[in-house]
Protein backbone atom coordinates (compact mmCIF):
# COMPACT_ATOMS: atom_id res chain seq x y z
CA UNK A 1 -4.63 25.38 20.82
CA UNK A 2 -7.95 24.79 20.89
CA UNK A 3 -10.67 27.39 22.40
CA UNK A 4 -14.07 27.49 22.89
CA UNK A 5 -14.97 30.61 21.15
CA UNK A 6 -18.36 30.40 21.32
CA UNK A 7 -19.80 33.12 24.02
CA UNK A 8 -23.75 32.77 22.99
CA UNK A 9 -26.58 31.75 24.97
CA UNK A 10 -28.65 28.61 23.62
CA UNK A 11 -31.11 31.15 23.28
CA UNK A 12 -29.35 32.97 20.82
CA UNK A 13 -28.51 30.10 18.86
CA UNK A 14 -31.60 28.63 18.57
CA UNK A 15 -32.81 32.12 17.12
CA UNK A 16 -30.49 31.70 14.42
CA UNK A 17 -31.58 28.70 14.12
CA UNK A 18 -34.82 29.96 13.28
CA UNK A 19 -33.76 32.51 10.65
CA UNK A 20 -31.41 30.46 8.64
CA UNK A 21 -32.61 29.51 5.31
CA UNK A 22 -30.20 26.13 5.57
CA UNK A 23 -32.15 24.42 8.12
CA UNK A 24 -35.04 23.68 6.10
CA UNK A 25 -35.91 20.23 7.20
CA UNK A 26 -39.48 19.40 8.15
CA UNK A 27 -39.80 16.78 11.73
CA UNK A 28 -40.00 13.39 10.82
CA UNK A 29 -39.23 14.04 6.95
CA UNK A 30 -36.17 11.72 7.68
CA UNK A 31 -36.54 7.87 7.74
CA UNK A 32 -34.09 5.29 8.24
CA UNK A 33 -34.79 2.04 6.98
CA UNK A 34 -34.81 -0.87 9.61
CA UNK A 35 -31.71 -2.59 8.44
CA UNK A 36 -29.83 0.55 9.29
CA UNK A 37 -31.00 1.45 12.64
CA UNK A 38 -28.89 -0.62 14.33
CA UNK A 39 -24.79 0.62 13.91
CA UNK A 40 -22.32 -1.88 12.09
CA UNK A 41 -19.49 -3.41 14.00
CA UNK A 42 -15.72 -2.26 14.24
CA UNK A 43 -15.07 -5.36 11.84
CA UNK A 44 -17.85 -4.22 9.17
CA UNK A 45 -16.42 -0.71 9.24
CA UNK A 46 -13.15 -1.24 8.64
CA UNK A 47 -14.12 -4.00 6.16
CA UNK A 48 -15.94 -1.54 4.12
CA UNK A 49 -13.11 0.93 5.03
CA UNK A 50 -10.94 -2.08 3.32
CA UNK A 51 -12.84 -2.58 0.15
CA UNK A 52 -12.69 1.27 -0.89
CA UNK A 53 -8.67 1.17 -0.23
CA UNK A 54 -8.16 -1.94 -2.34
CA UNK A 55 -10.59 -0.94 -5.35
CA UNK A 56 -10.24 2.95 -5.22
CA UNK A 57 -6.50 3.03 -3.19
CA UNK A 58 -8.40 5.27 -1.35
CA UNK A 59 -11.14 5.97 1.40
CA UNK A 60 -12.65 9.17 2.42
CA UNK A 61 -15.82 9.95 5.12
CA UNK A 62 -17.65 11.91 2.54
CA UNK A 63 -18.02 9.30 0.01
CA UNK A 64 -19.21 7.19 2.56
CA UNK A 65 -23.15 6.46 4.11
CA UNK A 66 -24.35 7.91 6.80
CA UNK A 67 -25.12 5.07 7.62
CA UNK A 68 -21.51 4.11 7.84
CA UNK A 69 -20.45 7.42 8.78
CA UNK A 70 -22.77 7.13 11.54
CA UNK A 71 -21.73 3.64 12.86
CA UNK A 72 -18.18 4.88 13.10
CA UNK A 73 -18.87 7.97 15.17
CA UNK A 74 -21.20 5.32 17.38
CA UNK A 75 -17.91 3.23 17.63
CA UNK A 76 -15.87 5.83 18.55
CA UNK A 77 -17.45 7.72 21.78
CA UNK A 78 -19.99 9.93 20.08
CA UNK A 79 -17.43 12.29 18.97
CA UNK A 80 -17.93 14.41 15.65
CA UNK A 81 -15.45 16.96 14.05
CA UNK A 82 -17.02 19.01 11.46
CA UNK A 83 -15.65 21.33 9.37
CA UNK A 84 -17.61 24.11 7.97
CA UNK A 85 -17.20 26.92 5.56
CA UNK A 86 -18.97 28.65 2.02
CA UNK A 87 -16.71 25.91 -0.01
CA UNK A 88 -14.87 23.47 0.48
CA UNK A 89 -10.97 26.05 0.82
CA UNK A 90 -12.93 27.80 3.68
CA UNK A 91 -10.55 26.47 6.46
CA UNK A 92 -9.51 30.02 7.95
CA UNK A 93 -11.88 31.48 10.50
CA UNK A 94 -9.84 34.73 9.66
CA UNK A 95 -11.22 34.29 6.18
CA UNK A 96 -14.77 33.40 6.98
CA UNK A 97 -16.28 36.79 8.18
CA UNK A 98 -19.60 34.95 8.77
CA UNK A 99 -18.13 31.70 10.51
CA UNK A 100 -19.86 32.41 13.96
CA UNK A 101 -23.42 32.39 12.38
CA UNK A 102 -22.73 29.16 10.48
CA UNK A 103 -21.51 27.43 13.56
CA UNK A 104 -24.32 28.39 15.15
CA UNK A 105 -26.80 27.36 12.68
CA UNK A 106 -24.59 23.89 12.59
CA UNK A 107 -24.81 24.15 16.33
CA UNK A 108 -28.96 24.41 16.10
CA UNK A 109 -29.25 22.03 14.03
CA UNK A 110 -27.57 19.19 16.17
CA UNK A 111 -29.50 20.67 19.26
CA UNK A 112 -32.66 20.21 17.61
CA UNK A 113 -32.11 16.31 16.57
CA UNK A 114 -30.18 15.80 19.70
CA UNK A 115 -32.42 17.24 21.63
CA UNK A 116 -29.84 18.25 24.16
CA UNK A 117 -28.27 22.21 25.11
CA UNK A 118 -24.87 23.22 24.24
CA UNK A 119 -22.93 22.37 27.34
CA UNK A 120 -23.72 18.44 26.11
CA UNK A 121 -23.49 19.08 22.43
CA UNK A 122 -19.98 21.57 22.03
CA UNK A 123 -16.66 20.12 22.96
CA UNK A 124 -14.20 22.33 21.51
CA UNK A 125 -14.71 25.22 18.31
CA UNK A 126 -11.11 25.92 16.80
CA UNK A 127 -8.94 29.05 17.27
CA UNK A 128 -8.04 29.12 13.51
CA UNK A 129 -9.69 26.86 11.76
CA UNK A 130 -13.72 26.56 11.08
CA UNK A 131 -13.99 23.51 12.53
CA UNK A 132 -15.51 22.55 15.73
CA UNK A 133 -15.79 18.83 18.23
CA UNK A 134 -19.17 17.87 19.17
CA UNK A 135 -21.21 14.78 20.15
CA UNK A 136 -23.37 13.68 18.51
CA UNK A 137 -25.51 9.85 19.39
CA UNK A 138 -28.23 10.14 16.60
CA UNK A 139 -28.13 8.73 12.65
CA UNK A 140 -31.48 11.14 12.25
CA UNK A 141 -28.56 14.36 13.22
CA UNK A 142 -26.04 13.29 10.50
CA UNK A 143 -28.32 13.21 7.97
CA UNK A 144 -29.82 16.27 8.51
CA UNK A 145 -26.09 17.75 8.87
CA UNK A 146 -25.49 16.47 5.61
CA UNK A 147 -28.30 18.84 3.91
CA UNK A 148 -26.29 21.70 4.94
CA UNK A 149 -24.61 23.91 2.41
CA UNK A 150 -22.20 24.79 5.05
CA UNK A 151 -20.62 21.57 5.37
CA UNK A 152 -17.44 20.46 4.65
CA UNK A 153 -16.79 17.27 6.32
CA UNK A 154 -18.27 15.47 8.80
CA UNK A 155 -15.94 12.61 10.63
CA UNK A 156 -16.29 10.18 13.18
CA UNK A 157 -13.42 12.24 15.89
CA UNK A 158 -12.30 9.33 17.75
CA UNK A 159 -12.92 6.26 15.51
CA UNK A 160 -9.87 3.64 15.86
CA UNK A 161 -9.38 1.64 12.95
CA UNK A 162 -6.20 -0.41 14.01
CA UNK A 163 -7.36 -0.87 17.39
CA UNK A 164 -9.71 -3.59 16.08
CA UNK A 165 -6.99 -5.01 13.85
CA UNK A 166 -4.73 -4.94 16.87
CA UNK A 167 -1.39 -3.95 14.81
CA UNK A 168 -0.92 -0.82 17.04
CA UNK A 169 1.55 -3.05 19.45
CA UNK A 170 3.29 -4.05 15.97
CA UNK A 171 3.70 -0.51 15.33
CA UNK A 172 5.51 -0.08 18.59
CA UNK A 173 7.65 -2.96 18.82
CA UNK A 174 11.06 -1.18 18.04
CA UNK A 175 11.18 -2.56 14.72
CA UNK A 176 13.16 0.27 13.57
CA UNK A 177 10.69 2.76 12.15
CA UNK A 178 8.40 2.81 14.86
CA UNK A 179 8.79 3.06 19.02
CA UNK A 180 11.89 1.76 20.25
CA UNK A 181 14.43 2.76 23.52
CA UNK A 182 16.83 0.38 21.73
CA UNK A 183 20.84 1.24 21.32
CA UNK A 184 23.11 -0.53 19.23
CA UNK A 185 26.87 -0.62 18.44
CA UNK A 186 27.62 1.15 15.10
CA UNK A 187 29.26 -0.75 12.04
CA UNK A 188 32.36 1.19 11.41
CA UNK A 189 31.27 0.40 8.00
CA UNK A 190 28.29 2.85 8.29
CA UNK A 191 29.78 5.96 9.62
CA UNK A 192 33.11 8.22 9.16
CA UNK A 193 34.35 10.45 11.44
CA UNK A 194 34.45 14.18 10.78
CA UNK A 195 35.83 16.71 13.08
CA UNK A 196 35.55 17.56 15.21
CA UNK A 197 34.65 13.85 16.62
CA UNK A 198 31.64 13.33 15.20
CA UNK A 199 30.07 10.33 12.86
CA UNK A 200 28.66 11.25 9.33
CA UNK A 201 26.05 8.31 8.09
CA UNK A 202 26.73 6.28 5.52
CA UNK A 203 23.80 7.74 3.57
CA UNK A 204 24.68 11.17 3.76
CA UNK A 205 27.53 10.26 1.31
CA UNK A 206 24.75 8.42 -0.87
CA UNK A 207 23.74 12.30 -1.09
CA UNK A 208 26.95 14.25 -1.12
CA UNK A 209 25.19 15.66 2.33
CA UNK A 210 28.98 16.06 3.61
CA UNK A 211 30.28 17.50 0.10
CA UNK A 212 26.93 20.09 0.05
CA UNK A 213 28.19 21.52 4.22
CA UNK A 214 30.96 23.46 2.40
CA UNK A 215 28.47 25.73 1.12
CA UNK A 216 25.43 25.39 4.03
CA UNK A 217 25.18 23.88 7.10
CA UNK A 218 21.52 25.41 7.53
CA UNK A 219 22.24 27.91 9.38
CA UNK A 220 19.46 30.80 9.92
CA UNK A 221 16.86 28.10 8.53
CA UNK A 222 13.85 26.67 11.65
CA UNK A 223 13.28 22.99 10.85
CA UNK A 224 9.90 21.80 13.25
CA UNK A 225 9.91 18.21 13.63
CA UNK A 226 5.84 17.21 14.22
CA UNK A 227 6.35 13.95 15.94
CA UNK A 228 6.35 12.38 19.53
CA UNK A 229 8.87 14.57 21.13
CA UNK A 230 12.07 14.87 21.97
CA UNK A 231 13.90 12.62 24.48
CA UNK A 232 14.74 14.29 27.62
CA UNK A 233 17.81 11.59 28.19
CA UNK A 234 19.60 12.57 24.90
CA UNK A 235 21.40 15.94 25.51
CA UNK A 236 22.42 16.56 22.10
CA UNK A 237 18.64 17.11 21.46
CA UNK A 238 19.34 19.44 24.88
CA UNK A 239 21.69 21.34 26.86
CA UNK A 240 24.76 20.40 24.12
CA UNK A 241 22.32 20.76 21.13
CA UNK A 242 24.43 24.19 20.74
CA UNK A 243 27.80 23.01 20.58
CA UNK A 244 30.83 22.40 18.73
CA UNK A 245 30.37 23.09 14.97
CA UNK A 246 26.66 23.39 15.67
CA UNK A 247 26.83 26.89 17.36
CA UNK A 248 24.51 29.90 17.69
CA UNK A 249 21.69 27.99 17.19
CA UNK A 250 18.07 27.24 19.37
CA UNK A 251 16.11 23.87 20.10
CA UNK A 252 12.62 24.93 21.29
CA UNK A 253 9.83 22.04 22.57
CA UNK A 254 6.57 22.04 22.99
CA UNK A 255 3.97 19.41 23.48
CA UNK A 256 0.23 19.15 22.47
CA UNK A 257 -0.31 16.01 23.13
CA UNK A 258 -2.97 14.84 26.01
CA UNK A 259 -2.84 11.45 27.04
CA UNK A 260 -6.64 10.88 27.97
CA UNK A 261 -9.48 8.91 26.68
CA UNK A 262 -11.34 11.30 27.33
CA UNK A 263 -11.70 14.24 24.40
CA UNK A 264 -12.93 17.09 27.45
CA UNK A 265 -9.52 16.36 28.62
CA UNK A 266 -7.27 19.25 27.89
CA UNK A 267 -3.83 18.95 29.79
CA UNK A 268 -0.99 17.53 27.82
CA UNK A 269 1.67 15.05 28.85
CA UNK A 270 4.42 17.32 28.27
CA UNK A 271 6.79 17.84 25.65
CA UNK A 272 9.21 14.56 26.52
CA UNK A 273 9.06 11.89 23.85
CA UNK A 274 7.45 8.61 25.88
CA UNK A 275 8.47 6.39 22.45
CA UNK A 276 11.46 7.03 20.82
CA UNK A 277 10.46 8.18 17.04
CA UNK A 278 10.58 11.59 17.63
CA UNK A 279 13.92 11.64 18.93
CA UNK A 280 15.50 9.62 16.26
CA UNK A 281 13.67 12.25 13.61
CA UNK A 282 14.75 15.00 15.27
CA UNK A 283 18.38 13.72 14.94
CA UNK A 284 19.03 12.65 11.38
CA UNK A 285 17.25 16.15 10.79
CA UNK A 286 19.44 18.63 13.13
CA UNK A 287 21.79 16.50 15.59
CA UNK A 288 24.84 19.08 16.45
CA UNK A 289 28.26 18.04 15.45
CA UNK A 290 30.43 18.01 17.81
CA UNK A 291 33.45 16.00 19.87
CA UNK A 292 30.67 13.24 21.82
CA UNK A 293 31.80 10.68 19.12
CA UNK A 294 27.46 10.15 17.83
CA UNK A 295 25.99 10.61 14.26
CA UNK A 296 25.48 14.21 13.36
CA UNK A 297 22.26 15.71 11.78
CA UNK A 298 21.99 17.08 8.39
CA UNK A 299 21.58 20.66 8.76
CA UNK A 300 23.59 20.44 11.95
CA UNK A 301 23.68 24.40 12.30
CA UNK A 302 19.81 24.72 11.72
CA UNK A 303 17.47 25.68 14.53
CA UNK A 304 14.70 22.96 15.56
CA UNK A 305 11.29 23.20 16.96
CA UNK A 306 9.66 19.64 18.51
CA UNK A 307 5.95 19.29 19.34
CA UNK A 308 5.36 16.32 20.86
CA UNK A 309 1.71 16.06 18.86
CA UNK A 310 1.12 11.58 19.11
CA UNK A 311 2.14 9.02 21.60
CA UNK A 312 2.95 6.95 18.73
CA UNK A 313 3.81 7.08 14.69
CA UNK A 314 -0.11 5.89 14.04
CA UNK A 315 -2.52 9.20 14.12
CA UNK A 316 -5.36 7.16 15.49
CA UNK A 317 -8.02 8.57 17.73
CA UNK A 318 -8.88 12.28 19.03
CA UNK A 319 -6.44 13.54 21.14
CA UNK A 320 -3.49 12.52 18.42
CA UNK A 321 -5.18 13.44 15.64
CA UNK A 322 -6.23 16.58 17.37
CA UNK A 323 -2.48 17.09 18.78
CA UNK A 324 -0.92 17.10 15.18
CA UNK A 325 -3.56 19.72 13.90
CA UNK A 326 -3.10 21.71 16.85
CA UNK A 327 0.99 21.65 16.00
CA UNK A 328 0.34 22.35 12.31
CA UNK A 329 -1.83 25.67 13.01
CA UNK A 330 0.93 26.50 15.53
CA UNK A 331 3.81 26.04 13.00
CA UNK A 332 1.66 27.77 11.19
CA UNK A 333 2.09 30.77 13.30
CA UNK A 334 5.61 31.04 13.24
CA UNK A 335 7.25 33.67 10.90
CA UNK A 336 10.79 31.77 11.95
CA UNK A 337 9.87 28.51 10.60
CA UNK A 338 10.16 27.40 7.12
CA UNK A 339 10.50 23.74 6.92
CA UNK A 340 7.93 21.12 8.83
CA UNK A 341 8.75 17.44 8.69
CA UNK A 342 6.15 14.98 10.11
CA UNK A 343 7.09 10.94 9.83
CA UNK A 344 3.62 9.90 10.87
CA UNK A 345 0.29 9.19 9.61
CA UNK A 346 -2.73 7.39 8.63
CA UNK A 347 -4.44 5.30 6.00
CA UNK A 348 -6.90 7.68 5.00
CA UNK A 349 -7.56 11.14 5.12
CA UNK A 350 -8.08 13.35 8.70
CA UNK A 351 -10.07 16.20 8.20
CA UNK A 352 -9.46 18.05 10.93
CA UNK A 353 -5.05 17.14 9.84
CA UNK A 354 -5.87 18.20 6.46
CA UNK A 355 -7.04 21.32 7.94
CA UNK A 356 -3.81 22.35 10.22
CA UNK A 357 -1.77 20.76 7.18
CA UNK A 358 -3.02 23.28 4.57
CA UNK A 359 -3.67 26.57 7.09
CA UNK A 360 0.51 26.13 7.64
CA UNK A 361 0.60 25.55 3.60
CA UNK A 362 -1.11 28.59 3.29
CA UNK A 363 1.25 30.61 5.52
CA UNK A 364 4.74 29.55 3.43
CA UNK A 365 5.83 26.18 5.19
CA UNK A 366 7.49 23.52 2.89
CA UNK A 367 6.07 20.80 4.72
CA UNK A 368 7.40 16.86 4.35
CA UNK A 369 5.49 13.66 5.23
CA UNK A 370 6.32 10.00 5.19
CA UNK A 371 4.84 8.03 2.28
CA UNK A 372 4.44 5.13 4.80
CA UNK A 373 6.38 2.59 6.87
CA UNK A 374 4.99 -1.01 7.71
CA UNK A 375 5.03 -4.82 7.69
CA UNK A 376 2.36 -7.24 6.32
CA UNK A 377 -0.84 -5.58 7.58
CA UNK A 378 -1.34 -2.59 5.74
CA UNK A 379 0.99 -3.39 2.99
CA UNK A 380 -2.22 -2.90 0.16
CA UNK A 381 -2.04 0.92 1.01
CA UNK A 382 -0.09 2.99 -1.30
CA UNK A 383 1.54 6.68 0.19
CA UNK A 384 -0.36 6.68 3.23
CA UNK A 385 -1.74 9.94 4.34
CA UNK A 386 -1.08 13.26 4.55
CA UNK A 387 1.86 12.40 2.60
CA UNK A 388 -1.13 11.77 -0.33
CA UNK A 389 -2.06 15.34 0.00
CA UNK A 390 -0.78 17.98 -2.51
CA UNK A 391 0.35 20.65 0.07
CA UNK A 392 2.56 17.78 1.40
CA UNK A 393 6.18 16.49 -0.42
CA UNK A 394 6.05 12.48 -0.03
CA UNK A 395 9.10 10.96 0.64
CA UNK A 396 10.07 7.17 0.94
CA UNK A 397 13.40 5.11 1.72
CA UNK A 398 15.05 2.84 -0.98
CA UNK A 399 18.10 -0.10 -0.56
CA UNK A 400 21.41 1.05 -1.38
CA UNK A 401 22.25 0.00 -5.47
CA UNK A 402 22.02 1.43 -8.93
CA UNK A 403 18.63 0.52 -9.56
CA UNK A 404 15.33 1.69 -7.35
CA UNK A 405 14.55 -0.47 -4.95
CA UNK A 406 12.44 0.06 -2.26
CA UNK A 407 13.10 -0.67 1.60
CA UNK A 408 11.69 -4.20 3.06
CA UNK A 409 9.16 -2.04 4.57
CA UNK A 410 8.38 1.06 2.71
CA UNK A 411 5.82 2.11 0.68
CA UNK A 412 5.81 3.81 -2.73
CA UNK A 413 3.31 5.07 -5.08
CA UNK A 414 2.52 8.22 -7.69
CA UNK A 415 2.43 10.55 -4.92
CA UNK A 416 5.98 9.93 -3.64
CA UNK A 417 7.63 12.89 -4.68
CA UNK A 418 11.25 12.31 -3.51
CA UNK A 419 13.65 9.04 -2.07
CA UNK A 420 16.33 8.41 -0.17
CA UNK A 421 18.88 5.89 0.75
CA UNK A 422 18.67 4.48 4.01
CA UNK A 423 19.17 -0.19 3.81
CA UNK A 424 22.51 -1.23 3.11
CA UNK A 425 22.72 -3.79 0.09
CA UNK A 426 24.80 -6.01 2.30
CA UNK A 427 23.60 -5.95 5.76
CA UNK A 428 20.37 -4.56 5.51
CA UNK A 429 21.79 -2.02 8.20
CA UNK A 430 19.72 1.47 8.07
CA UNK A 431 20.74 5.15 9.16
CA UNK A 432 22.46 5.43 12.28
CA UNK A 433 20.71 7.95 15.16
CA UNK A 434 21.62 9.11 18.50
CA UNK A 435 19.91 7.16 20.37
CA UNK A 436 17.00 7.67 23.37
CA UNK A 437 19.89 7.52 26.07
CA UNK A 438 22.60 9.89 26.14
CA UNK A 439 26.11 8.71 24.66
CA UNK A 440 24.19 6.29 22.91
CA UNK A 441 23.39 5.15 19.11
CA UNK A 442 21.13 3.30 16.97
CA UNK A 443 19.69 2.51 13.66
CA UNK A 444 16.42 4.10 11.89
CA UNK A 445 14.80 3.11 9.28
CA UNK A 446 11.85 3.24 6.74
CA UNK A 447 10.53 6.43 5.00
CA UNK A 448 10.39 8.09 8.54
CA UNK A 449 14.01 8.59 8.47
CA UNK A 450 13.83 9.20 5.32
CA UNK A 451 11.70 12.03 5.68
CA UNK A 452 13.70 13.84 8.39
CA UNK A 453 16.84 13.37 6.12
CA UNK A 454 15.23 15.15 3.19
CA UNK A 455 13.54 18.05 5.05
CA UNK A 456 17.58 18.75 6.66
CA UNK A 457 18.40 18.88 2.60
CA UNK A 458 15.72 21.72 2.20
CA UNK A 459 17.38 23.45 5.17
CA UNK A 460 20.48 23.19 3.71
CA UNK A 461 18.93 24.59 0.77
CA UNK A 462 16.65 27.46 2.21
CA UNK A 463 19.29 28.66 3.90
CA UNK A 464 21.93 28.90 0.74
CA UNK A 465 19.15 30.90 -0.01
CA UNK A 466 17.41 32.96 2.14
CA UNK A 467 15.49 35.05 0.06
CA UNK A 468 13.64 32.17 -1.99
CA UNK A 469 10.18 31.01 -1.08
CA UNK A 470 8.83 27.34 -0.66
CA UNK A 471 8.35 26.42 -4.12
CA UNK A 472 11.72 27.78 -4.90
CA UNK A 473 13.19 25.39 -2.68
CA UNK A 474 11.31 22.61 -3.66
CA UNK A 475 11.67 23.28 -7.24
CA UNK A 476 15.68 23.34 -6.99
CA UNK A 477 15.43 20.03 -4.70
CA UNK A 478 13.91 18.43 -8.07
CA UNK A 479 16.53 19.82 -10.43
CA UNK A 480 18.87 18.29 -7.91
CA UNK A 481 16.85 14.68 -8.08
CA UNK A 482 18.70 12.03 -9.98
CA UNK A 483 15.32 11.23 -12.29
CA UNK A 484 14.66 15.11 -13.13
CA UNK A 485 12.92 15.91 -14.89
CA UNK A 486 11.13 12.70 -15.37
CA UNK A 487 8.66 11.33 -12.41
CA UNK A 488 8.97 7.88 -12.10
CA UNK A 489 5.22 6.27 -11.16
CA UNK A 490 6.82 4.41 -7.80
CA UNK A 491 9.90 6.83 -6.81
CA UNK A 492 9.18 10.18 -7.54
CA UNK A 493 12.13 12.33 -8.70
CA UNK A 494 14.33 10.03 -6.74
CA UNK A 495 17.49 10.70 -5.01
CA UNK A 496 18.80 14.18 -4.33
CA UNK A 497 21.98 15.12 -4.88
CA UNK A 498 22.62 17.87 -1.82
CA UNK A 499 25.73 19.26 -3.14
CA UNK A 500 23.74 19.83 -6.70
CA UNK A 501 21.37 21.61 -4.61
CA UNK A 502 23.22 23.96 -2.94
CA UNK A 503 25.21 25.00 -5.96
């Protein structure tokens, strides 16, 4: 949730302006050279935005210009996150027990090279985190930003990168990791029936899922799924979520999301998923088993939290970006969940994400994120992020076979921590899904699916185990790992064995 903390008048913050040692630049001691007063295109940022990913497999806003830095907030609305702190692991306003007089001085600082008041300069200051939304128009304000001590990060907030590569449509096109209503008819050879009439993947066997539910089902164990929601047409993800052998258990969903250009815009769509992903993650994860005949979830007796946080599997632009760090502080809340699972993601770091991501870190989650799903236009990106990030466990799919290989569109790398097997050899066929529509089914695929199916293992897991903490889990999950104790440089600790891990 984000609040607007700040109860000062301008006149108060332009006293502390006055007093703070930080804001020590003289007027007119900053000069921007004429080739840089004008902002670089969409096409020059994301080509320079290209050039860092291919020669450092990376790209970051604080390596960057400000002159750069500057052109992308001027691309993007005016809109500015910043995050703030006395170091760079300051992210807790909890923590910070002087974070009101640096957000003021931030605040000052902006108001004096703006020249504007607050109520044009503050969008939004964070509950939790020391971070707040502003706009700012002027290169002159960055740099002087940039002197600060205080300063973290400074990112363009609403800067769209695919939308001048236009692949976002790609990305929804129901090619099986992305959007998609679709249904198919199952292969019999991709399912078996278990009682009491349900159908058990083929790649839960490729895992000994089914052999691991005679010791844990994940039962007492929260599993949040951080994605586009849940499907209000798919009951199993409903009113029959608790039913059968999946009993005296809770689905709770919430939504984050706002569907608005504009960033003042504070009312969310609702917690209903509007593309499909979410419901097919929240399935292979926790789908009940019971007699309606469709796939059943991993840790079918687990309880599940959804927050509809994106509109679509690409965290691009300020409301979805803003949505998924709103859901990760929230998660982060929650004494009843352990496990957070988020299939979605960008191709370089989200400050504001990184934020939420390591605040729930910090509070015990065991959080899982997809090392990255796509066809030919951002295949040069390794794990994509925040599966890159250290608080995160990256996970990617692989083909059915005895050697590594990885799915026609997934991508590996050194941070991929764990795999799983989700393309038939033969067919190519991925993990069947209930579907969007009720009494339906489908096929998933890509390291999304892959991701759901792993953070169900660490249910299974967690809840063999109640007493252990997140690294315990997550240190048995390697043991379990076909390539323990070796990491392989593309694959991680590979496979896990379920049943292993749950002995």
């Amino acid at each position: 949730m984000i609040k607007n903390l700040l109860r000062i008048s301008v006149i108060s913050i332009m006293f502390f302006a006055s007093c703070s040692k930080d804001d020590n630049i003289k007027e007119g001691s900053i000069v921007i050279e004429a080739s840089q007063k004008d902002p670089l295109s969409a096409l020059e940022i994301n080509a320079k935005i290209d050039e860092s990913i291919n020669t450092k497999g990376s790209f970051n806003w604080k390596e960057s210009s400000s002159h750069l830095l500057w052109s992308a907030i001027a691309q993007g609305q005016n809109i500015v996150t910043i995050g703030f702190g006395n170091s760079k692991d300051d992210i807790e306003r909890a923590k910070l027990s002087d974070n009101e007089k640096i957000q003021n001085d931030l605040l000052a600082i902006i108001m004096k090279y703006e020249g504007t008041n607050l109520d044009k300069t503050l969008i939004s200051s964070d509950e939790y985190l020391n971070l707040i939304d502003v706009v700012i128009s002027k290169q002159e304000t960055i740099i002087a930003l940039r002197k600060s001590k205080y300063i973290r990060y400074i990112e363009p907030g609403d800067y769209k990168y695919f939308e001048g590569k236009r692949v976002l449509e790609k990305m929804a096109s129901g090619s099986g990791s992305g959007c998609g209503y679709d249904a198919s008819t199952l292969s019999t050879a991709d399912y078996t029936f278990i009682t009491p009439n349900s159908k058990a993947p083929w790649t839960f066997y490729k895992h000994n899922i089914p052999s691991a539910w005679s010791y844990s089902t994940g039962r007492g164990v929260t599993i949040a799924i951080v994605d586009t929601g849940v499907s209000p047409n798919q009951t199993l993800l409903g009113s029959s979520f608790n039913d059968g052998n999946s009993s005296g258990r809770t689905i709770q969903k919430y939504g984050v999301y706002v569907d608005s250009i504009w960033p003042w815009s504070t009312t969310t769509d609702g917690t209903s998923d509007l593309c499909g992903h979410g419901t097919s993650m929240a399935s292979v994860a926790a789908a009940p088993r019971n007699d309606n005949g469709l796939p059943v979830g991993v840790a079918y007796n687990a309880n599940l939290v959804t927050y509809r946080a994106a509109s679509n599997v690409v965290l691009e632009g300020y409301h979805e970006q803003n949505g998924v760090k709103n859901a990760f502080t929230a998660l982060g809340n929650r004494s009843d969940v352990k496990i957070i699972s988020m299939s979605m993601g960008h191709i370089f770091s989200v400050g504001k994400i990184e934020d939420g991501i390591k605040y729930a870190y910090s509070k015990g989650k065991l959080i899982f994120c997809a090392g990255g799903t796509s066809t030919s236009f951002t295949t040069f990106v390794g794990v994509i992020f925040p599966a890159s990030m250290s608080e995160t466990v990256a996970v990617t799919g692989v083909k059915e076979g005895s050697t590594y290989e990885k799915c026609d569109v997934c991508h590996t790398g050194s941070k991929i921590d764990f795999t799983v097997v989700m393309q038939r050899s033969g067919s190519g066929n991925t993990v069947p899904v209930d579907s969007y529509y009720d009494n339906q089914s489908d096929y998933v695929g890509g390291s999304s699916v892959a991701t759901a199916t792993t953070a169900g293992i660490a249910a299974l897991v967690w809840a063999k185990n109640p007493s252990w903490n997140k690294d315990q889990v997550l240190t048995k999950m390697r043991q379990s790992a076909s390539l323990y104790p070796n990491k392989n440089p593309e694959f991680g600790y590979g496979n896990i064995n379920a049943l292993l891990a749950v002995q």
